[in-house]
Structures are given as structure tokens and as C-alpha cells.
N, C-alpha and C. Protein backbone atom coordinates (compact mmCIF):
# COMPACT_ATOMS: atom_id res chain seq x y z
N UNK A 1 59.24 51.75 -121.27
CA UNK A 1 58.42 50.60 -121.64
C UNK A 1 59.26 49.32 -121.54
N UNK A 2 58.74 48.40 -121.30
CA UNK A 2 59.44 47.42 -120.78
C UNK A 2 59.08 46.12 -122.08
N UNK A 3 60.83 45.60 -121.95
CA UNK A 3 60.93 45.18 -123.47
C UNK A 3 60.23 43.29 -123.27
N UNK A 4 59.65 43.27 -124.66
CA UNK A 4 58.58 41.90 -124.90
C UNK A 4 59.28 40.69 -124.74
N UNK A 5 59.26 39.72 -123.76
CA UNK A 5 60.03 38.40 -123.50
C UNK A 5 59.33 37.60 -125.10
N UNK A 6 60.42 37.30 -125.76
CA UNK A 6 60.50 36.56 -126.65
C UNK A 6 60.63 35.00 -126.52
N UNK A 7 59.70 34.67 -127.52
CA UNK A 7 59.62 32.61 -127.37
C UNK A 7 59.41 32.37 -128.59
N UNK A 8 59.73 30.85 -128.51
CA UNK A 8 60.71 30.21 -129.73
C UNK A 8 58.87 29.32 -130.54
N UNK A 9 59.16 29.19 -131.57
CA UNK A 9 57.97 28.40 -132.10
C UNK A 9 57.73 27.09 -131.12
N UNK A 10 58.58 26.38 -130.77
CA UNK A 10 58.58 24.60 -130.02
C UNK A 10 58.11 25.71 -128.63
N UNK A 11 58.21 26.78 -128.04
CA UNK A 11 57.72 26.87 -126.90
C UNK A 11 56.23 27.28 -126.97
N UNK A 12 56.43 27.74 -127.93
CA UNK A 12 54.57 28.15 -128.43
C UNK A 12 53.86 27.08 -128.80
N UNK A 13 54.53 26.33 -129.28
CA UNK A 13 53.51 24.83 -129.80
C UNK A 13 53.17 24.16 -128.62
N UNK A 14 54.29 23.89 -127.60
CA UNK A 14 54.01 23.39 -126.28
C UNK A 14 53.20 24.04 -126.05
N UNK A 15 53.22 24.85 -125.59
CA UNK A 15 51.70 25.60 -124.90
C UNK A 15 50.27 25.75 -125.90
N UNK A 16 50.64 25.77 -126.91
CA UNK A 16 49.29 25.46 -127.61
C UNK A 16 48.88 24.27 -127.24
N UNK A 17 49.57 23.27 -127.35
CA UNK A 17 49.11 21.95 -127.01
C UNK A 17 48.79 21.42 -125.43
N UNK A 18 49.57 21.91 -124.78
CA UNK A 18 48.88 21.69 -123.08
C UNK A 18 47.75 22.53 -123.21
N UNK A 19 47.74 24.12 -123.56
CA UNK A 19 46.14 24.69 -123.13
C UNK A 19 45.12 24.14 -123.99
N UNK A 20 45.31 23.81 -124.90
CA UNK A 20 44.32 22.93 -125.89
C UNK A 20 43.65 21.55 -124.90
N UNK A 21 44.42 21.05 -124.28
CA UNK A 21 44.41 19.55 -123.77
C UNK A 21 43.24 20.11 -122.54
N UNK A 22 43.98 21.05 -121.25
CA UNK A 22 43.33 21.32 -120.18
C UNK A 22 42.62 22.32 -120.76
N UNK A 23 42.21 23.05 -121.63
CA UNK A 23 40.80 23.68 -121.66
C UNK A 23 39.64 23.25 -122.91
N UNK A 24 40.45 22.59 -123.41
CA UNK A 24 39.34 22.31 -125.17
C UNK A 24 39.78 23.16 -126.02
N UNK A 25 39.34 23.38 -127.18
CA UNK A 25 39.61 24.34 -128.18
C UNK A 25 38.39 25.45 -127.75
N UNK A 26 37.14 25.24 -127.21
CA UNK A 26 36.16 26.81 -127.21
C UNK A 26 36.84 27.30 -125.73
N UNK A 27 38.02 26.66 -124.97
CA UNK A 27 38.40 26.97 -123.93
C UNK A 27 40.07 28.02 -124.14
N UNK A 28 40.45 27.63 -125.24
CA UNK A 28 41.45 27.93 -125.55
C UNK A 28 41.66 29.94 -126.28
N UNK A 29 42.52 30.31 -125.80
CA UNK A 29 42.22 31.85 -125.98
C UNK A 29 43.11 32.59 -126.21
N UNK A 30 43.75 33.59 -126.32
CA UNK A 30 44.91 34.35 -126.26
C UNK A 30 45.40 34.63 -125.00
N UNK A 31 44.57 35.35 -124.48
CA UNK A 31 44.62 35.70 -122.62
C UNK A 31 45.20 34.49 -121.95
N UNK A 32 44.72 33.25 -122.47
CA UNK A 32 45.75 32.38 -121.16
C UNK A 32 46.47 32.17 -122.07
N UNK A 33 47.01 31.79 -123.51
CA UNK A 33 48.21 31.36 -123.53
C UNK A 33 49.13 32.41 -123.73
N UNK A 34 48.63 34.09 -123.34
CA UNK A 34 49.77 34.89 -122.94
C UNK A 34 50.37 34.81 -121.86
N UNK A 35 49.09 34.63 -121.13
CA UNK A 35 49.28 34.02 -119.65
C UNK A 35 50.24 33.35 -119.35
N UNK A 36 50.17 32.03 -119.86
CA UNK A 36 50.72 30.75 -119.65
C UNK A 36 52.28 31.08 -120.14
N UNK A 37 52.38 31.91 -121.45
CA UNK A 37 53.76 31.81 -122.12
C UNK A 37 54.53 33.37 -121.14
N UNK A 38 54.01 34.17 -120.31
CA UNK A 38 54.39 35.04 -119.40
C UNK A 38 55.07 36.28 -120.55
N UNK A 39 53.73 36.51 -121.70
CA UNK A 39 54.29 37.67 -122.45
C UNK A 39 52.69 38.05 -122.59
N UNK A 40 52.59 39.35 -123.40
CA UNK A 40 51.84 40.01 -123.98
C UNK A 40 50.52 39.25 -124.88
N UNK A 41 49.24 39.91 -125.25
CA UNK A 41 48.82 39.38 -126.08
C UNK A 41 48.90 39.81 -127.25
N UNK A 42 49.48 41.15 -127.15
CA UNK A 42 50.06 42.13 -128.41
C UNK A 42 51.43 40.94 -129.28
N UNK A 43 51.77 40.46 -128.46
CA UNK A 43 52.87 39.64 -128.53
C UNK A 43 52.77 38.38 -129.72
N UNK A 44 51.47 37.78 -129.32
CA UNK A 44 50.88 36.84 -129.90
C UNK A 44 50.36 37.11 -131.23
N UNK A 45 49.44 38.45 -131.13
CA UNK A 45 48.64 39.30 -132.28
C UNK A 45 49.90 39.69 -133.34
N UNK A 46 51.40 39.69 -133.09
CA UNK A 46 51.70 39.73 -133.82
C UNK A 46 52.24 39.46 -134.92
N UNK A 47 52.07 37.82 -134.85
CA UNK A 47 52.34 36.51 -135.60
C UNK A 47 50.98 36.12 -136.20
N UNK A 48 49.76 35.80 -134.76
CA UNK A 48 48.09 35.32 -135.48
C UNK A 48 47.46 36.44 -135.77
N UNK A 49 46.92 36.24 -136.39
CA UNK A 49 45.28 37.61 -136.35
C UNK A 49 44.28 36.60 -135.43
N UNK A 50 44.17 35.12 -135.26
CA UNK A 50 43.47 35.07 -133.99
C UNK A 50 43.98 33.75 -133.83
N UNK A 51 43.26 32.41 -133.17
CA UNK A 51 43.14 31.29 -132.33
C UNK A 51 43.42 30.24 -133.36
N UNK A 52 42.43 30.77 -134.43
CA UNK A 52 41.97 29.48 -135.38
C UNK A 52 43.07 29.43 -136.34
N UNK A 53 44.45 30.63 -137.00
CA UNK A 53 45.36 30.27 -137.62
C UNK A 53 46.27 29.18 -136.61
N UNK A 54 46.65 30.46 -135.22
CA UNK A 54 47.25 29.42 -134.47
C UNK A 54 47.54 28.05 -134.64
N UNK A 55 46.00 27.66 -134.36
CA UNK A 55 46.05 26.07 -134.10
C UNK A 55 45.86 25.74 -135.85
N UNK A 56 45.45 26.13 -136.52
CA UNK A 56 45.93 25.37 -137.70
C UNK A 56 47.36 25.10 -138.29
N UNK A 57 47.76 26.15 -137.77
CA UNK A 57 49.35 26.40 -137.79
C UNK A 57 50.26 25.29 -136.99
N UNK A 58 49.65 25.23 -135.69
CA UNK A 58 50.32 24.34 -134.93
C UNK A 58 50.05 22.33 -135.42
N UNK A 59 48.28 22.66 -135.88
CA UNK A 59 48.05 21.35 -136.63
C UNK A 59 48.76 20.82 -137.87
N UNK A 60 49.18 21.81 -138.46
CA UNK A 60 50.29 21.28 -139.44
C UNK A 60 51.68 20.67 -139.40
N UNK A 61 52.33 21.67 -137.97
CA UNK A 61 53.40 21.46 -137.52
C UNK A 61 53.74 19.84 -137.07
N UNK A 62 51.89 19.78 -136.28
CA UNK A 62 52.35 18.22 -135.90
C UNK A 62 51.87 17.17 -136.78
N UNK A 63 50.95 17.32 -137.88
CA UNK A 63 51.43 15.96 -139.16
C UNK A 63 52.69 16.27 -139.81
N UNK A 64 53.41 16.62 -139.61
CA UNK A 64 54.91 17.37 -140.41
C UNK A 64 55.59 16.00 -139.51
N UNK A 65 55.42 16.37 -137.95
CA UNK A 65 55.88 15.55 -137.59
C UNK A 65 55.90 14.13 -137.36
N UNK A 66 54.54 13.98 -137.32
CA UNK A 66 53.92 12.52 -137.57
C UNK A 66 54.44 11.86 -138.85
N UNK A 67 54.36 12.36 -140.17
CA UNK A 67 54.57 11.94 -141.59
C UNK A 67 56.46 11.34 -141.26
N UNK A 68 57.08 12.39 -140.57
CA UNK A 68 58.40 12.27 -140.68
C UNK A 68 59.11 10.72 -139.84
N UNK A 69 57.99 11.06 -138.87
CA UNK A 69 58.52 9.72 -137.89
C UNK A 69 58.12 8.29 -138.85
N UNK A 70 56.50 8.69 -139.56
CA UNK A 70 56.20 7.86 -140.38
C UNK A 70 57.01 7.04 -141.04
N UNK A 71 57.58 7.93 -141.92
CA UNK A 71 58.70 7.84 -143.05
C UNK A 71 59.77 6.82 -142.47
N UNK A 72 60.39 7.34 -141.66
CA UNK A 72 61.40 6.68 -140.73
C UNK A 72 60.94 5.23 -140.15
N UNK A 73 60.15 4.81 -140.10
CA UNK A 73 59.58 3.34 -139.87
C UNK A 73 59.52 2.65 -140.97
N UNK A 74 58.86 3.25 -142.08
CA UNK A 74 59.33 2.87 -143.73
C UNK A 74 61.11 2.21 -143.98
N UNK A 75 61.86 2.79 -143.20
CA UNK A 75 63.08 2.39 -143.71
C UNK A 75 63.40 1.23 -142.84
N UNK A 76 62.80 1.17 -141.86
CA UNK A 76 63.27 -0.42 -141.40
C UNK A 76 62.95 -1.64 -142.30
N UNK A 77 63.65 -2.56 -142.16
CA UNK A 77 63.75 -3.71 -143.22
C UNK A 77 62.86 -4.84 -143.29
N UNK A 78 62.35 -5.01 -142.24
CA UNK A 78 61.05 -6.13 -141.94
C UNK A 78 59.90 -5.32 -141.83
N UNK A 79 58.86 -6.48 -142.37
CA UNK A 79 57.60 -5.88 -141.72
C UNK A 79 57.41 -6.18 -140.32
N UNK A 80 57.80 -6.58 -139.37
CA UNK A 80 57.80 -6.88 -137.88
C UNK A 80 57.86 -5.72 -137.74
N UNK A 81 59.19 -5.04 -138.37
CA UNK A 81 60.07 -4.23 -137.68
C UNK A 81 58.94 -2.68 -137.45
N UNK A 82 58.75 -2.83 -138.99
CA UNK A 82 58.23 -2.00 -139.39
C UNK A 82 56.74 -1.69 -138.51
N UNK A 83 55.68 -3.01 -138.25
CA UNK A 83 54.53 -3.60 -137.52
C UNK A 83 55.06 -2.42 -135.48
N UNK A 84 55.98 -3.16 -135.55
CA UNK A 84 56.16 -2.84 -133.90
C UNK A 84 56.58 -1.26 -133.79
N UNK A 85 57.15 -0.90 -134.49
CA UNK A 85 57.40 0.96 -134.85
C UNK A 85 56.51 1.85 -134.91
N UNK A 86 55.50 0.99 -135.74
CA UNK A 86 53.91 1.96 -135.91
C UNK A 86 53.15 1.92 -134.70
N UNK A 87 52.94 0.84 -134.06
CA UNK A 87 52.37 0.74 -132.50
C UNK A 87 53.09 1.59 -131.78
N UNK A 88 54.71 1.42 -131.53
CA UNK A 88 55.15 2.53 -130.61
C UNK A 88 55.01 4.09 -131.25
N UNK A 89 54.89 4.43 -132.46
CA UNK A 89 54.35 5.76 -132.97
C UNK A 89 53.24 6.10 -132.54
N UNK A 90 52.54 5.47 -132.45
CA UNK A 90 50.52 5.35 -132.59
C UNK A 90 50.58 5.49 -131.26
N UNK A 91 51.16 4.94 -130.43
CA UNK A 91 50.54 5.09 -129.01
C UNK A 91 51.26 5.92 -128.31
N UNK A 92 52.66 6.58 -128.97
CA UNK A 92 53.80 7.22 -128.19
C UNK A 92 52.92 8.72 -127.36
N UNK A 93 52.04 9.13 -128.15
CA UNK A 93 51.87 10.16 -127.46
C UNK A 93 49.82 10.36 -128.00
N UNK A 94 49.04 9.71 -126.88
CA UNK A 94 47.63 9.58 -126.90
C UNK A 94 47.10 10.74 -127.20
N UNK A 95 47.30 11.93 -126.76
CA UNK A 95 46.81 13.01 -126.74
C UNK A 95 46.78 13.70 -128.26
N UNK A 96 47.53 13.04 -129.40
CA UNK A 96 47.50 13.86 -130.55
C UNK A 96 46.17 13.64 -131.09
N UNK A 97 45.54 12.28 -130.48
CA UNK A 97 44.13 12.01 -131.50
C UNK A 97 43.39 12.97 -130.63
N UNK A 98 43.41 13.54 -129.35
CA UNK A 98 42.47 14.05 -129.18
C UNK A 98 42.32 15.86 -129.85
N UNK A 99 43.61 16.00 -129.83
CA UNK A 99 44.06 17.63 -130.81
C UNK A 99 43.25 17.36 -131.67
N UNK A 100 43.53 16.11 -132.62
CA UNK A 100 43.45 16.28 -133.98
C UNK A 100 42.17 16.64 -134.08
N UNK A 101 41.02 15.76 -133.25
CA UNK A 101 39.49 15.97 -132.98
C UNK A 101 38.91 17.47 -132.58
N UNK A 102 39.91 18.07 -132.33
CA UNK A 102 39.39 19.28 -131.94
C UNK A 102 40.01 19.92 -133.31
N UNK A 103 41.20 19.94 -133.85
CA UNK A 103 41.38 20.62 -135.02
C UNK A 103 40.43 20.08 -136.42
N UNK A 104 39.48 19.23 -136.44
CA UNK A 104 38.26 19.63 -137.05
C UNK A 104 37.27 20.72 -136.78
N UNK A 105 37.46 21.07 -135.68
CA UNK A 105 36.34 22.71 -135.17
C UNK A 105 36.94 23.65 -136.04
N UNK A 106 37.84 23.75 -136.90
CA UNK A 106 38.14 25.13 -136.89
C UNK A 106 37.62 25.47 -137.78
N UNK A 107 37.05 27.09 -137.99
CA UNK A 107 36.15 27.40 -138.95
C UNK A 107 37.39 27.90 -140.30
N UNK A 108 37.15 27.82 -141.46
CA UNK A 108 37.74 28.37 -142.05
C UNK A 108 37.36 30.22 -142.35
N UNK A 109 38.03 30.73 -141.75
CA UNK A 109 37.48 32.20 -141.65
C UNK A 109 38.35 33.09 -142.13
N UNK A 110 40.07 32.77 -142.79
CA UNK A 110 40.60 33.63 -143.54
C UNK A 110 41.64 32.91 -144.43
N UNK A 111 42.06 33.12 -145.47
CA UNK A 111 42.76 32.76 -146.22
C UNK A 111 44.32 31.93 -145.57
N UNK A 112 44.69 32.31 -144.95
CA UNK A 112 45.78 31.62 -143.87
C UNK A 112 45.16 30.01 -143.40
N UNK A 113 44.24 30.32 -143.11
CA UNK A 113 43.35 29.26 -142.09
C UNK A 113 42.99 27.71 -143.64
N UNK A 114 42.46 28.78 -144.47
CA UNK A 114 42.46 27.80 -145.50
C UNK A 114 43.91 26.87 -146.26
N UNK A 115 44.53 27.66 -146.41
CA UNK A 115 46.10 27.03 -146.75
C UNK A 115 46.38 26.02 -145.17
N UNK A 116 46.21 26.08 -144.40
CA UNK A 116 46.47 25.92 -143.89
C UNK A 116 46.16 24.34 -143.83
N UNK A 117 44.43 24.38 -143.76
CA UNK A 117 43.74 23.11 -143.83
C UNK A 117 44.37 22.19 -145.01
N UNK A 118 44.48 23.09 -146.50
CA UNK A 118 45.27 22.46 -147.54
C UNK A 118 46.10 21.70 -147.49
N UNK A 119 47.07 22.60 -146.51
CA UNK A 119 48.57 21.56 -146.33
C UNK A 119 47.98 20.67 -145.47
N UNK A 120 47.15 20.35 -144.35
CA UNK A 120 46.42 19.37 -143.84
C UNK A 120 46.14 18.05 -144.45
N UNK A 121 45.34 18.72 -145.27
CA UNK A 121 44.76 17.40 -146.23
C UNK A 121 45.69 16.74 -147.36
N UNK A 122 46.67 17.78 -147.54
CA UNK A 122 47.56 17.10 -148.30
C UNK A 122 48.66 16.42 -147.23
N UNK A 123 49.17 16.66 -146.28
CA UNK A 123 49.88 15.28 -145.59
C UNK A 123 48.91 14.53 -145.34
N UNK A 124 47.61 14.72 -145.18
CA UNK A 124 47.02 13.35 -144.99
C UNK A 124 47.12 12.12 -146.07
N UNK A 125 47.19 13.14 -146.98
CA UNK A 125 47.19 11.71 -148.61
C UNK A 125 48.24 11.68 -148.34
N UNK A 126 49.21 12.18 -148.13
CA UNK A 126 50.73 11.23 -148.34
C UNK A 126 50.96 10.55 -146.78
N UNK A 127 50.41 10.82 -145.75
CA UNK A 127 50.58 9.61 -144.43
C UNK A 127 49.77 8.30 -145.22
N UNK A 128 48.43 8.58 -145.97
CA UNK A 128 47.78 7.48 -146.37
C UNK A 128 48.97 6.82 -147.42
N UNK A 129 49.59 7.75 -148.29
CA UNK A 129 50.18 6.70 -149.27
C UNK A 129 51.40 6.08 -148.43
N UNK A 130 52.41 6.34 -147.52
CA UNK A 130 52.80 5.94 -146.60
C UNK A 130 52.40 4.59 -145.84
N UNK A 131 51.28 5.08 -145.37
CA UNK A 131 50.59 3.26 -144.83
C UNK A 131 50.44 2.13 -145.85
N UNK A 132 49.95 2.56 -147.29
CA UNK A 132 49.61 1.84 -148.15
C UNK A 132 51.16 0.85 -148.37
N UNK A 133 52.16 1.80 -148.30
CA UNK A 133 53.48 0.60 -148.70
C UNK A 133 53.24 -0.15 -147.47
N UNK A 134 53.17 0.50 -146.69
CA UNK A 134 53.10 -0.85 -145.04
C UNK A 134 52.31 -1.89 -145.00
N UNK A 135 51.21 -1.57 -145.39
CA UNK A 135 50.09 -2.81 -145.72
C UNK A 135 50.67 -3.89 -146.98
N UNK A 136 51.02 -3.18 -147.83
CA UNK A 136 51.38 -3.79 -149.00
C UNK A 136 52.58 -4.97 -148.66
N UNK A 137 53.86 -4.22 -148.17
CA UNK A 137 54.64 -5.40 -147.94
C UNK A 137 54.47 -6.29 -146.61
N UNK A 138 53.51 -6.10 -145.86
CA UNK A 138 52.83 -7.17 -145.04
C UNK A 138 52.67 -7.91 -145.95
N UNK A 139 51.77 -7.67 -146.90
CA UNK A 139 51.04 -9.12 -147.60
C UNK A 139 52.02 -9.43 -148.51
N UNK A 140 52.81 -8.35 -149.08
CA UNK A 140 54.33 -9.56 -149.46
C UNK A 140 54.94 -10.33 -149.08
N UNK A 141 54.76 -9.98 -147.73
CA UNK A 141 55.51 -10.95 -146.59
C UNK A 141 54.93 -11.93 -146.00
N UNK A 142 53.53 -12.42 -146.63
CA UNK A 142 52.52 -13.08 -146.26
C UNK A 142 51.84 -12.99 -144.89
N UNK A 143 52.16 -11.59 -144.27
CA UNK A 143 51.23 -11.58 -143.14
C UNK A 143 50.18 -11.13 -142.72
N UNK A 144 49.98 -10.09 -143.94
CA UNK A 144 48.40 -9.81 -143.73
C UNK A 144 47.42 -10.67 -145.28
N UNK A 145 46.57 -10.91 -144.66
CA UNK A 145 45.68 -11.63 -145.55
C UNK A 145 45.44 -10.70 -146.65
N UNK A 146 45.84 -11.06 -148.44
CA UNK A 146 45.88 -10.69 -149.57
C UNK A 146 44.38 -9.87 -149.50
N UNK A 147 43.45 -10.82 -149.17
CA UNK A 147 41.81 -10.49 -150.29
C UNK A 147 41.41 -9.74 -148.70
N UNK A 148 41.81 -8.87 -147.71
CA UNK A 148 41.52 -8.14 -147.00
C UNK A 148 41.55 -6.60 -147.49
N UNK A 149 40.59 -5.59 -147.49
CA UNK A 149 41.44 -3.92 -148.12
C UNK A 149 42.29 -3.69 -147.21
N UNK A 150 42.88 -3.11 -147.80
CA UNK A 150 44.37 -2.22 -146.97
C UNK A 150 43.21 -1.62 -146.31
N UNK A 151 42.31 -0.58 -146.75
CA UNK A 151 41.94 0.38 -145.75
C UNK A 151 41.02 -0.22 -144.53
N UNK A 152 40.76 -1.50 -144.58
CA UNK A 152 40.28 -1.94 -143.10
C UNK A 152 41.57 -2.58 -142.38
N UNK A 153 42.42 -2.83 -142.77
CA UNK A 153 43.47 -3.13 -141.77
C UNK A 153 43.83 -2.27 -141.43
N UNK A 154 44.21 -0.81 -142.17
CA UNK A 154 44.74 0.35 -141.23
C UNK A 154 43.30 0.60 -140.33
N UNK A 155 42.36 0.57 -140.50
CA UNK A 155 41.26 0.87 -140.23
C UNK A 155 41.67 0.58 -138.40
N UNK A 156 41.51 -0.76 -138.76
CA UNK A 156 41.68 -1.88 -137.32
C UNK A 156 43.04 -1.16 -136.80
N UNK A 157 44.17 -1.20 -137.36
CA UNK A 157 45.18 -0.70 -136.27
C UNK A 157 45.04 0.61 -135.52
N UNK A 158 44.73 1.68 -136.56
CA UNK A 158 44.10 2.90 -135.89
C UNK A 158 43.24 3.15 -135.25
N UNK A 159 42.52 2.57 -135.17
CA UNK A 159 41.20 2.70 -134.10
C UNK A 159 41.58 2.08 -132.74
N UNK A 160 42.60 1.30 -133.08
CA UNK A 160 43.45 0.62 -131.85
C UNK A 160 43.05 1.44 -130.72
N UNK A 161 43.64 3.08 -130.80
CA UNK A 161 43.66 3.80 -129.57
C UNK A 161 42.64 4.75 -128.70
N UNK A 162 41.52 3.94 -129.93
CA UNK A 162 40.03 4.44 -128.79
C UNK A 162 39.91 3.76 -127.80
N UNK A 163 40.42 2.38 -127.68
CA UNK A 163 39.85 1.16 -127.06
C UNK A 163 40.11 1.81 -125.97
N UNK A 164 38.86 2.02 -125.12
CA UNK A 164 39.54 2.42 -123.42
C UNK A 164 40.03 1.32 -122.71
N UNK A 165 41.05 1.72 -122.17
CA UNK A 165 41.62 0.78 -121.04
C UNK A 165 41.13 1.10 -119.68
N UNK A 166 40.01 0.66 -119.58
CA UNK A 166 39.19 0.81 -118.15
C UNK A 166 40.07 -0.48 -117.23
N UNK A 167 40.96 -1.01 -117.31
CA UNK A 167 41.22 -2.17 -116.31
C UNK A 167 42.95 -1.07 -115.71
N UNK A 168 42.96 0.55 -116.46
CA UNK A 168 44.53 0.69 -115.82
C UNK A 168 45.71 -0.30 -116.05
N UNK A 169 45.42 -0.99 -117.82
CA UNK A 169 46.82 -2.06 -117.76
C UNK A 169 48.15 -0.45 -117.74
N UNK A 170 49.17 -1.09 -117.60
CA UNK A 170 50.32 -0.18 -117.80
C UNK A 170 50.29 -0.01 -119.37
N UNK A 171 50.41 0.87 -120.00
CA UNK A 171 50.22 0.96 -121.37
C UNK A 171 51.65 -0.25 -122.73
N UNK A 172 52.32 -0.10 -121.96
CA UNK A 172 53.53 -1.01 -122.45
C UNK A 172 52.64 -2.54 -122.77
N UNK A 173 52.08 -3.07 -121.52
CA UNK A 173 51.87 -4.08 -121.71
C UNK A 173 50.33 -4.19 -122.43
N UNK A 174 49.41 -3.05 -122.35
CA UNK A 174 48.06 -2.54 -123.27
C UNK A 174 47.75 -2.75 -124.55
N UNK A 175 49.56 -2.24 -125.11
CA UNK A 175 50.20 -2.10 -126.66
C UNK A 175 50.18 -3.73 -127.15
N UNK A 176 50.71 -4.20 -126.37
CA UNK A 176 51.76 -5.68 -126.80
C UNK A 176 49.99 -6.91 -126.68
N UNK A 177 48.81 -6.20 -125.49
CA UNK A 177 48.17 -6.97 -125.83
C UNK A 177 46.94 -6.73 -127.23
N UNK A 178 47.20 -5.51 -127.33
CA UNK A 178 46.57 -5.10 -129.09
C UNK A 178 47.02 -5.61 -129.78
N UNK A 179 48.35 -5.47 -130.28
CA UNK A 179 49.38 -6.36 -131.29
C UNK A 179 48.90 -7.87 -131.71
N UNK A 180 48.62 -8.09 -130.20
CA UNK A 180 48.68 -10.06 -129.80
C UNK A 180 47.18 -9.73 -130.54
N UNK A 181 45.92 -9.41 -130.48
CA UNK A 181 44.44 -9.09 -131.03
C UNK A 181 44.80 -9.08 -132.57
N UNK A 182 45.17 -7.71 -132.94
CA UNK A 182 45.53 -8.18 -134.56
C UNK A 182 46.46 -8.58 -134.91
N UNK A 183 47.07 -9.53 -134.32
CA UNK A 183 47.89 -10.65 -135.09
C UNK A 183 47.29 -11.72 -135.35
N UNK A 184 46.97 -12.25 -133.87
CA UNK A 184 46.00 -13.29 -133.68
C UNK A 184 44.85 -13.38 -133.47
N UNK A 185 44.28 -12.47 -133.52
CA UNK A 185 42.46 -12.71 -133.31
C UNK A 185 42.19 -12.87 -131.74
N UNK A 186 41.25 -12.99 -132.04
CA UNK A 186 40.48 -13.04 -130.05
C UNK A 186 40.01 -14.59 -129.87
N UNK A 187 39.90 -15.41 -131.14
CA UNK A 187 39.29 -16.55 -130.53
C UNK A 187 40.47 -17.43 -130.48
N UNK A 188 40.43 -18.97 -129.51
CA UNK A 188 41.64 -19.76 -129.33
C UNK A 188 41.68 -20.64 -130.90
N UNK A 189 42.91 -21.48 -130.62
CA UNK A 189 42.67 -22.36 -132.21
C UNK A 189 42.17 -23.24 -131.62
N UNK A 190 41.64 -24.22 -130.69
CA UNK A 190 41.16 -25.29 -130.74
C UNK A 190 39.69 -25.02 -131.19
């Protein structure tokens, strides 16, 4: 019998996340990402009992990572600093909002799957309490308007990355003209 090629969690997450991208989540299966990872599906079965821990598993992995990079923008010393860090976070990699949209499908169907969502929802309150210092020392710093809620300014920056860019700008310069929008608004001062 011929012995099981072994892979590392970061090679399994990669491939969760490309077959997620090119097939969807009702596209996504064991069979191709045994496929794809060039092992067994016995292989797989013997970490998940199916699809939906998987990717909850893997959905955790990446607010783990999001929160962390988060964090790390927190320690810069300006709010500029801090302002231009979150844009290059937010836009560094487009494809997580579309995961994340699909990791609402998942059914909760076994106790794993539920912890799972748990730890979900709990980095979500702490990415939210996270933003809240960011908003906050903006308006210490007098740059975001006091009598605005925090939660429509994050509101506005996050939604940033629906905006389709139907004109093909290069995304570098896409970013810098969002920034220039909520800094300055869309209308001129005269």
C-alpha cells in the first residue's frame, strides 16, 4: 500500500481558498480538493467529517489573521498612519470579502461547526472593538467629525471595496482615489 503524501495546514488553507474562489462554496468538495492537494480523500476525512467544518475551520483561521494584522496598525502612532494601513489591509487581498460571503452558507450541522461559528462571532466583536479605538482617535485628532457614529464611518470605509472599478484603474491608484472621497468628499469647495 502506498504511503499518504502529507500537507501542512497553510497548504490546505491555500487550497481551500483557491477552490472556494474558482468553484463557489456548493462547488467546493472533497474530490477536488483531494484532487487539487494530490492525496486521498480518506486523507482529508481524517481531520473533517465533511466541507462545512473545513471551511469554518479555515474561516476562523483567516479572522485570526485579519484581527492580528488589525492589531498591528493599532500600534502605529498617527491616525494617518494608522488611516493609510487600514486601506492597504482592506484592499491587500479582495477576495477575502468574497470567502467571507460564502462562509455565511454554512449550515450549522455539528457541534465543531458551531464552535466554530462562536469563535467567528467572537473575533468579530473584538475586530469591531479594534476599529472603535481607530475611529475614536481620529476624532481625537480632529479628523473625523465628533457628532458622526463611529459605525457609519467604518460603515463608509468598508463598503469601500464593493465599489466596482469598471474603468480598470490600477488598484494602487483606485485605493488613493477612495481615501481622497472619504477624506474629502466628492463635491469641490468653491
Amino acid at each position: 500500500m502506498a504511503r499518504e503524501r502529507k500537507f501542512t495546514k497553510e497548504e490546505l488553507y491555500h487550497a481551500v481558498k483557491h477552490l472556494l474562489l474558482k468553484h463557489g462554496y456548493d462547488g467546493f468538495t472533497f474530490t477536488v480538493l483531494a484532487s487539487f492537494l494530490d492525496v486521498s480523500r480518506a486523507a482529508i476525512y481524517k481531520y473533517y467529517d465533511n466541507k462545512e467544518e473545513l471551511i469554518s475551520e479555515y474561516m476562523v483561521y483567516e479572522l485570526i489573521k485579519f484581527l492580528n494584522d488589525l492589531k498591528a496598525i493599532g500600534e502605529k502612532k498617527t491616525f494617518n498612519e494608522q488611516f493609510d494601513a487600514l486601506f492597504d489591509m482592506i484592499f491587500a487581498d479582495l477576495s477575502l470579502y468574497e470567502i467571507r460571503a460564502m462562509g455565511m452558507q454554512i449550515p450549522i450541522i455539528n457541534k465543531k461547526i458551531k464552535n466554530n461559528k462562536q469563535k467567528i462571532s467572537g473575533i468579530i466583536v473584538e475586530l469591531y472593538s479594534s476599529l472603535q479605538q481607530f475611529v475614536e482617535l481620529g476624532k481625537e485628532e480632529k479628523v473625523f467629525k465628533k457628532d458622526i457614529p463611529n459605525n457609519l464611518i467604518l460603515g463608509m470605509i468598508f463598503e469601500t471595496v464593493n465599489i466596482p472599478n469598471r474603468g480598470n484603474i490600477p488598484l494602487p491608484e483606485w485605493v488613493e482615489m477612495i481615501k481622497d472621497v472619504i477624506c474629502h468628499g466628492l463635491f469641490t469647495k468653491d
